[in-house]
Protein backbone atom coordinates (compact mmCIF):
# COMPACT_ATOMS: atom_id res chain seq x y z
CA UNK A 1 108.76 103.85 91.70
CA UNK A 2 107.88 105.64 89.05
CA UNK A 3 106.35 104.98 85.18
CA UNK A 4 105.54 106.93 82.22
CA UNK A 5 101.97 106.27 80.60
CA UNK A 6 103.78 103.89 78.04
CA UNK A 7 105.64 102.03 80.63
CA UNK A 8 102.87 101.37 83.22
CA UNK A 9 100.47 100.44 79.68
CA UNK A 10 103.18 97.89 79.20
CA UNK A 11 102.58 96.20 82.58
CA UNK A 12 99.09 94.58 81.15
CA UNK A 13 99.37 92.20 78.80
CA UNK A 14 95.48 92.82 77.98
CA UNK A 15 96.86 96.20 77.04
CA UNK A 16 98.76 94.60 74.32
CA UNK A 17 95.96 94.00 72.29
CA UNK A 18 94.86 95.75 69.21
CA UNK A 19 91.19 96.11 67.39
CA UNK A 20 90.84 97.63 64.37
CA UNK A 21 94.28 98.34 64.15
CA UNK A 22 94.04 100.52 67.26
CA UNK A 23 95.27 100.47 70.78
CA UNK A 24 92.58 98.80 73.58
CA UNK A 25 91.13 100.57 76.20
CA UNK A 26 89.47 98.81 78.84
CA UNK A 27 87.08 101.24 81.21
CA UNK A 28 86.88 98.83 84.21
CA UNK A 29 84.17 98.77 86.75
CA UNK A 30 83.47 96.92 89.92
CA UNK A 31 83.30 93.81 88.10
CA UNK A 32 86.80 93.43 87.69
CA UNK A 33 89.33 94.92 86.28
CA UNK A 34 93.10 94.34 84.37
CA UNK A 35 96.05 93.12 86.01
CA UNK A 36 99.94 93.55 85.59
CA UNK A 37 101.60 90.64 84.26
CA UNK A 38 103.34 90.52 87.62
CA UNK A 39 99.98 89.47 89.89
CA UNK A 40 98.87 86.76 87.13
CA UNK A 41 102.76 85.14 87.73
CA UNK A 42 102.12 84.86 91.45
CA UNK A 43 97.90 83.92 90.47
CA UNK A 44 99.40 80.92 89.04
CA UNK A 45 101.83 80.38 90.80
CA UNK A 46 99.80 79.94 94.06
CA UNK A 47 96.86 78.46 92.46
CA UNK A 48 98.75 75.48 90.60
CA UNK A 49 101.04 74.91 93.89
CA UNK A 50 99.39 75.76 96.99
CA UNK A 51 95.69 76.77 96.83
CA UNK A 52 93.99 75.89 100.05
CA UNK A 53 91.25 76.79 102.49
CA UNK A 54 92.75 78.85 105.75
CA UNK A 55 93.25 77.22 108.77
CA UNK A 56 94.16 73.94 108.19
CA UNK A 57 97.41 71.72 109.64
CA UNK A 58 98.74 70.76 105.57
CA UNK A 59 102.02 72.67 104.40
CA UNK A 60 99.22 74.72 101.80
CA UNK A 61 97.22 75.64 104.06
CA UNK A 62 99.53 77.04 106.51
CA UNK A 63 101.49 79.14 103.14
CA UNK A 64 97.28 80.16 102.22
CA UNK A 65 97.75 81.69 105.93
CA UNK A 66 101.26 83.32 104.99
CA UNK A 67 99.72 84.84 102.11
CA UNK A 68 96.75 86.43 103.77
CA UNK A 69 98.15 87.91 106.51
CA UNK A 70 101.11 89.57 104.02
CA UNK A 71 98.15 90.73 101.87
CA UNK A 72 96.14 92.13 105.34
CA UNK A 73 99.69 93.83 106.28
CA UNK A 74 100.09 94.91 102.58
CA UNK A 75 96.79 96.53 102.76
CA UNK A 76 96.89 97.65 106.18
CA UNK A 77 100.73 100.10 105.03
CA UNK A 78 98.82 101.35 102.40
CA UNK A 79 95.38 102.32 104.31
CA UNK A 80 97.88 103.40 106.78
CA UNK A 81 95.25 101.77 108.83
């Protein structure tokens, strides 16, 4: 998939924001950094539902496991690791 400048801008809703009647611009560093609106819907989404330590034998525990190991597999494609 593919976006234009404008169209991948629009993914960030802290993007959206204007000072002094100009555009943001937010020149991230290893302290964090801005998210698509898409990862904050599944942030909250896990957090308010399911947020648990790994390893335990509770239903939110076991989908904490789920996660992690997509997100280890995720990261693994892209590494091609």
């Amino acid at each position: 998939m593919s976006f234009t400048p404008d169209q991948a801008r629009a993914q960030f809703s802290a993007l959206h924001q204007r000072v002094h009647d100009k555009p943001v611009v937010f020149l991230d560093g290893p302290g964090g950094s801005q998210v698509p609106q898409s990862v904050l819907e599944k942030m909250t989404a896990y957090l308010g539902h399911y947020n648990a330590n790994l390893g335990g034998h509770y239903f939110s525990s076991q989908i904490t496991t789920d996660v992690m190991q997509q997100a280890r597999e995720h990261a693994q494609a892209l590494l091609n690791a």
